[in-house]
Protein backbone atom coordinates (compact mmCIF):
# COMPACT_ATOMS: atom_id res chain seq x y z
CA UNK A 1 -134.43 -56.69 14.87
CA UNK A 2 -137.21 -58.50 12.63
CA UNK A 3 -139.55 -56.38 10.69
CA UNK A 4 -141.90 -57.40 13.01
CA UNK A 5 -140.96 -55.07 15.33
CA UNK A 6 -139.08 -57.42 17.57
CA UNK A 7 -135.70 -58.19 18.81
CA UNK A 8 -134.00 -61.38 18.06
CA UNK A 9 -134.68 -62.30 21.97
CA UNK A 10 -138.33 -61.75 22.06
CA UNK A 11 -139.05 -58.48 23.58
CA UNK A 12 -140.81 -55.71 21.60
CA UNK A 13 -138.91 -52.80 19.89
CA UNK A 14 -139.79 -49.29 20.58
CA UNK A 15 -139.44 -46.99 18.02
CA UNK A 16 -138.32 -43.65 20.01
CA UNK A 17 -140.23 -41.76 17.95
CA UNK A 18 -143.20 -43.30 17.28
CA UNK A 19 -143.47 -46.02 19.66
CA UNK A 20 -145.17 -45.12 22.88
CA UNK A 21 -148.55 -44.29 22.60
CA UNK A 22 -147.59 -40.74 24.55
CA UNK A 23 -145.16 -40.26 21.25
CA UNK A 24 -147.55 -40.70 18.98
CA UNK A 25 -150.69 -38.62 20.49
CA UNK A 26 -147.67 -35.95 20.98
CA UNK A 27 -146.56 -36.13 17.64
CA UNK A 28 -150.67 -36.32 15.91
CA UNK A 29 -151.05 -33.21 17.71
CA UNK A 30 -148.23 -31.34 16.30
CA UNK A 31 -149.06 -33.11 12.83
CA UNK A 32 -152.10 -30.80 13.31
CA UNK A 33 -150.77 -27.15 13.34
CA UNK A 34 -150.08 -26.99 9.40
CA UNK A 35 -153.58 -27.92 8.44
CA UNK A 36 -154.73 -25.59 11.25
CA UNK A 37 -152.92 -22.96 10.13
CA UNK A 38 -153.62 -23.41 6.26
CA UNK A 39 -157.79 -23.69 7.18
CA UNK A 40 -157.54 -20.19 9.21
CA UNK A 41 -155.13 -18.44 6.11
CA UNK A 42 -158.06 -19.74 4.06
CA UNK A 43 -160.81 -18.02 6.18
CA UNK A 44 -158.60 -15.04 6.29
CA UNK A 45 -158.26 -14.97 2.52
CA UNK A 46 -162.16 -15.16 2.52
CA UNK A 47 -163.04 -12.59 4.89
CA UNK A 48 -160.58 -10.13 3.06
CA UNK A 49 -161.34 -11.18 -0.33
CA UNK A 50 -157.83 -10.45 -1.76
CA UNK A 51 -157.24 -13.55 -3.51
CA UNK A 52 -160.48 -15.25 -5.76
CA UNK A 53 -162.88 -16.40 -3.58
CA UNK A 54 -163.31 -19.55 -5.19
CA UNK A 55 -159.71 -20.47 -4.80
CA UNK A 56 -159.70 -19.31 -0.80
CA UNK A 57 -162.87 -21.63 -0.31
CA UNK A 58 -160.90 -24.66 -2.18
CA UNK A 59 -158.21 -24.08 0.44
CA UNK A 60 -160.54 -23.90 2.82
CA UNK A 61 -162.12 -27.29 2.38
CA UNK A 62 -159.50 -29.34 1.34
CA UNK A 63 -156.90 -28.23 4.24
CA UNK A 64 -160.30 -27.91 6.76
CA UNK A 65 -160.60 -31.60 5.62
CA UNK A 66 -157.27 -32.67 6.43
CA UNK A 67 -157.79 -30.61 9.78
CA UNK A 68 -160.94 -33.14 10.79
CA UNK A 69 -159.82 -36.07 9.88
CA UNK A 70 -156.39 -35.62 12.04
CA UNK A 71 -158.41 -34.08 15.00
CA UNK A 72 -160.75 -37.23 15.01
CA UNK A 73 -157.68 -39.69 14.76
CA UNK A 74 -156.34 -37.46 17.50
CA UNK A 75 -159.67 -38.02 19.83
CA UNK A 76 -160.02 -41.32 19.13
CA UNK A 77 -156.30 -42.11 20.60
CA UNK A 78 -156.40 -40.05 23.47
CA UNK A 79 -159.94 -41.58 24.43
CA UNK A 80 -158.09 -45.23 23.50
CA UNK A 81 -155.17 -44.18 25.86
CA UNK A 82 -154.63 -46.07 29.23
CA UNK A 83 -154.60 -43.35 31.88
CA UNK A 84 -150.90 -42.97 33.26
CA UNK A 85 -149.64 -45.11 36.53
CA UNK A 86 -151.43 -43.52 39.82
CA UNK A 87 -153.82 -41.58 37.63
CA UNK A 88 -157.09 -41.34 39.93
CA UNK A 89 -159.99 -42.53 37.91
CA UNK A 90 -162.84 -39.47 37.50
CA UNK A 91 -165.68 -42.44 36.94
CA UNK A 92 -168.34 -43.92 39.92
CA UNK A 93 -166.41 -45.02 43.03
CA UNK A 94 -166.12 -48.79 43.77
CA UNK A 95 -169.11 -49.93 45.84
């Protein structure tokens, strides 16, 4: 293998974690739980107002941030996706 991501005969590698386009929409979804989870221990820390609310609102934004950026990357691959083999298409029908 090159580090072109191809074998010495010609034919693509796949990376098995990364290299399908299923792997990596699977794996930018997962990639989006800590974020999540950080923005809505943020909020929490707001509503409840144990910790300085100018701190909980820094979390907030930064990890809430993080959260949309990953979400959009996540939308735009899964609207980039080709539907799966035998998939029936949900547009106009063929005239």
């Amino acid at each position: 293998m090159n580090l072109r991501g191809m074998n010495s005969d010609g034919s693509r590698r796949v990376d098995p974690l990364v290299g399908l386009a299923a792997g990596r929409i699977v794996l930018g979804a997962w990639a989006l739980v800590s974020p999540g989870s950080d923005t809505l221990t943020a909020v929490g820390h707001l509503v409840r107002r144990d910790v300085p609310t100018r701190a909980a609102a820094a979390l907030g934004v930064f990890t809430g941030g993080y959260l949309l950026v990953g979400a959009t990357r996540l939308i735009r691959e899964l609207a980039a996706a080709e539907p799966a083999a035998g998939a029936e298409s949900v547009g106009p029908a063929p005239v």
